[in-house]
N, C-alpha and C. Protein backbone atom coordinates (compact mmCIF):
# COMPACT_ATOMS: atom_id res chain seq x y z
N UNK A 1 174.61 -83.52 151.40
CA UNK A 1 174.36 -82.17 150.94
C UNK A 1 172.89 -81.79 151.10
N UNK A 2 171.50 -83.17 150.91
CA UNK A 2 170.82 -82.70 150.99
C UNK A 2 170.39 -82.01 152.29
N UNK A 3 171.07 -82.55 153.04
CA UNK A 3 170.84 -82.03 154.95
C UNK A 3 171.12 -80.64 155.22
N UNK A 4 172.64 -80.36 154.68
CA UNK A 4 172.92 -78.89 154.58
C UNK A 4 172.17 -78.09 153.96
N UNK A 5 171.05 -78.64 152.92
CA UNK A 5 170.72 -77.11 151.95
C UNK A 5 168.91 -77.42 152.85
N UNK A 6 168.78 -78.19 153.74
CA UNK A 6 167.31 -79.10 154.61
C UNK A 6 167.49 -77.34 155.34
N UNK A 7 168.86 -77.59 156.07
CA UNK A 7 169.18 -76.82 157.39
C UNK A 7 169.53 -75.35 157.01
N UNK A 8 170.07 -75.22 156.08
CA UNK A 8 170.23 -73.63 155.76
C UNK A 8 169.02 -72.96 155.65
N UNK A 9 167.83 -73.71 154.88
CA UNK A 9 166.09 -73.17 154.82
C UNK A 9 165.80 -73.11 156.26
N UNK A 10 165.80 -73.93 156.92
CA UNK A 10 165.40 -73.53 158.00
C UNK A 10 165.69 -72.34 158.54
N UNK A 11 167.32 -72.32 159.00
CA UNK A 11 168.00 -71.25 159.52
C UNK A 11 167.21 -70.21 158.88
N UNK A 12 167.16 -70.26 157.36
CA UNK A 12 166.36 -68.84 156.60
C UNK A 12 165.11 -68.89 157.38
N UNK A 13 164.24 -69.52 157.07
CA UNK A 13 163.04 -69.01 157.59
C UNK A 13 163.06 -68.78 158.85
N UNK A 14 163.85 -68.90 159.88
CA UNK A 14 164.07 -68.98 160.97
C UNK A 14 164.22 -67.26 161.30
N UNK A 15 165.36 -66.83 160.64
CA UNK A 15 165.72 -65.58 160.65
C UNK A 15 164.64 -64.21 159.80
N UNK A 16 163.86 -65.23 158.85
CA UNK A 16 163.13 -64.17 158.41
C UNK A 16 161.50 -63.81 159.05
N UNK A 17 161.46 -65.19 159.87
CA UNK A 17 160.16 -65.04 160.89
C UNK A 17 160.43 -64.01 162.17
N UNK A 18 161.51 -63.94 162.23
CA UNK A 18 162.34 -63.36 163.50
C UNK A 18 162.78 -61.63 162.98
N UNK A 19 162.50 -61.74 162.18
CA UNK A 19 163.03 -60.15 161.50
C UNK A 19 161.12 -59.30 161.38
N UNK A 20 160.66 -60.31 161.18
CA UNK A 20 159.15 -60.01 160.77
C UNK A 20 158.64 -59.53 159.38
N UNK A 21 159.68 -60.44 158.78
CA UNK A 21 159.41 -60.91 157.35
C UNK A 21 160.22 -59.97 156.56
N UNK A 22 161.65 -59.29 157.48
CA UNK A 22 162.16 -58.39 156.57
C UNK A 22 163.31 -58.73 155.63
N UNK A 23 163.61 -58.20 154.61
CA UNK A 23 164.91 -59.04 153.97
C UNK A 23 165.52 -59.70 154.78
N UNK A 24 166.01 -60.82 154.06
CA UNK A 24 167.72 -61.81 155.01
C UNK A 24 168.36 -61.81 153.95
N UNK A 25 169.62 -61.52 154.89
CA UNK A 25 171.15 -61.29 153.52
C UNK A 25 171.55 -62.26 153.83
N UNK A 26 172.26 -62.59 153.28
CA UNK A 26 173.18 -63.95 153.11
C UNK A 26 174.22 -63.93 152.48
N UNK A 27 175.47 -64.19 153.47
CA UNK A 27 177.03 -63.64 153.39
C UNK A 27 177.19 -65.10 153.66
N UNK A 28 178.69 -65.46 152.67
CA UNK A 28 178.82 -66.39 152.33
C UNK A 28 180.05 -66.57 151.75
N UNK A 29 181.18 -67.77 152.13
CA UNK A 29 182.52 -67.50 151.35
C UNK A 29 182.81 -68.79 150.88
N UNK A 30 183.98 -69.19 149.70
CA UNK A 30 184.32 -70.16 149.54
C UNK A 30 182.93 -71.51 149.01
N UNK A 31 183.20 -72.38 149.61
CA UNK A 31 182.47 -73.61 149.82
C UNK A 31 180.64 -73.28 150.27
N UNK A 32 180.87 -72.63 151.25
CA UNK A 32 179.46 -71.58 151.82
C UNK A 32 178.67 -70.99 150.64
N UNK A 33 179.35 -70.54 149.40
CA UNK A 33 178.60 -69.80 148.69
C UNK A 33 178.28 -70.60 147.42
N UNK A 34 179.23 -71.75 147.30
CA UNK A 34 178.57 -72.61 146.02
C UNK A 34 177.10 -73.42 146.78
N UNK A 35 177.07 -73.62 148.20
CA UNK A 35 176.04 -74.21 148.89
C UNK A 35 175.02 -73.21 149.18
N UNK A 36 175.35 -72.12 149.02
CA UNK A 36 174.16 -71.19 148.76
C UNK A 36 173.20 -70.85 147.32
N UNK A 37 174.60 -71.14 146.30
CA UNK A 37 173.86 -70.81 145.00
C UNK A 37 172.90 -72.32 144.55
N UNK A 38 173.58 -73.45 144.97
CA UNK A 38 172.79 -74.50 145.08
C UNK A 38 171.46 -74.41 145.84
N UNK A 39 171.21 -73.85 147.36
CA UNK A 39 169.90 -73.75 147.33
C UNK A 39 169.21 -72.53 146.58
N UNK A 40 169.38 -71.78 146.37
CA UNK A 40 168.72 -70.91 145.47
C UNK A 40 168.11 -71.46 144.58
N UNK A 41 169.21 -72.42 143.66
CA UNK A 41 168.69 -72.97 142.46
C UNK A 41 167.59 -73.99 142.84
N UNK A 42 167.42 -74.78 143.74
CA UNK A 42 166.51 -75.50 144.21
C UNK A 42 165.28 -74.82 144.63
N UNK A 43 165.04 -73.26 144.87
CA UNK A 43 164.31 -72.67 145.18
C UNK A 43 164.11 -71.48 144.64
N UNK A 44 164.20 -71.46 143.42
CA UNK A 44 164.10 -69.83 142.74
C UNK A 44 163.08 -69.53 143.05
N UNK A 45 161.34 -69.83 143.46
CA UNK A 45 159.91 -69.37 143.68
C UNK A 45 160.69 -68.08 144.66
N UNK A 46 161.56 -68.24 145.41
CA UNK A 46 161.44 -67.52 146.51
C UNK A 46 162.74 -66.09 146.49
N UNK A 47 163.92 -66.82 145.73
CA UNK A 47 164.79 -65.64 145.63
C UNK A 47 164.57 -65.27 144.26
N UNK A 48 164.97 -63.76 144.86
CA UNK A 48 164.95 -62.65 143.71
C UNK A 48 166.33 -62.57 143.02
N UNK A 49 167.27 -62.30 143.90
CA UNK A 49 168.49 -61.51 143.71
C UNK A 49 169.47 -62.20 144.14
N UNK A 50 170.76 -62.38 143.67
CA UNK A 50 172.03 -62.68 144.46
C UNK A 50 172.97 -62.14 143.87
N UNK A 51 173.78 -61.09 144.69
CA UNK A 51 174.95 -60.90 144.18
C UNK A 51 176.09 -61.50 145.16
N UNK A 52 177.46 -61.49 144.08
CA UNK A 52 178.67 -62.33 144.81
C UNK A 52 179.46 -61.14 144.02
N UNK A 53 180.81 -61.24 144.87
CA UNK A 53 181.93 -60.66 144.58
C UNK A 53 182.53 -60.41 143.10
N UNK A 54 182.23 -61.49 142.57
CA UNK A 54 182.45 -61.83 141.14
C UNK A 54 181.79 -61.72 140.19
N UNK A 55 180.36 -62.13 140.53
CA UNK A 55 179.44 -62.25 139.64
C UNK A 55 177.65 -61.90 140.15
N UNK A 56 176.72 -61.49 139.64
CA UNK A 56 175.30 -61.85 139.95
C UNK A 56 174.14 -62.50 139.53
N UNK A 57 173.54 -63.29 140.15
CA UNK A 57 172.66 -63.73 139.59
C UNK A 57 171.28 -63.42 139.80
N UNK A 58 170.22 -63.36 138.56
CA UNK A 58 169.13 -62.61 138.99
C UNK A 58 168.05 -63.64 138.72
């Protein structure tokens, strides 16, 4: 798991160097989105916001 949440940061910064620092959304289902709320939690300095279908977290 730690590899997947190594590689999803990347991909992020990847996409947000490439946007030129503009928001990145992050769509996400199932399995995808408990591995998203997991890196978040490993990195709150950096997210603000997440909403999900069900629920949000701020």
């Amino acid at each position: 798991t730690e590899e997947v949440i190594h590689g999803l940061k990347v991909k992020l910064e990847t996409a947000y160097k490439a946007s030129g620092g503009k928001k990145v959304n992050i769509i996400s289902h199932s399995m995808g989105g408990l591995l998203v709320l997991c890196f978040i939690s490993l990195h709150k300095d950096v997210w603000l916001w997440l909403q999900s279908g069900h629920f949000s977290v701020y």
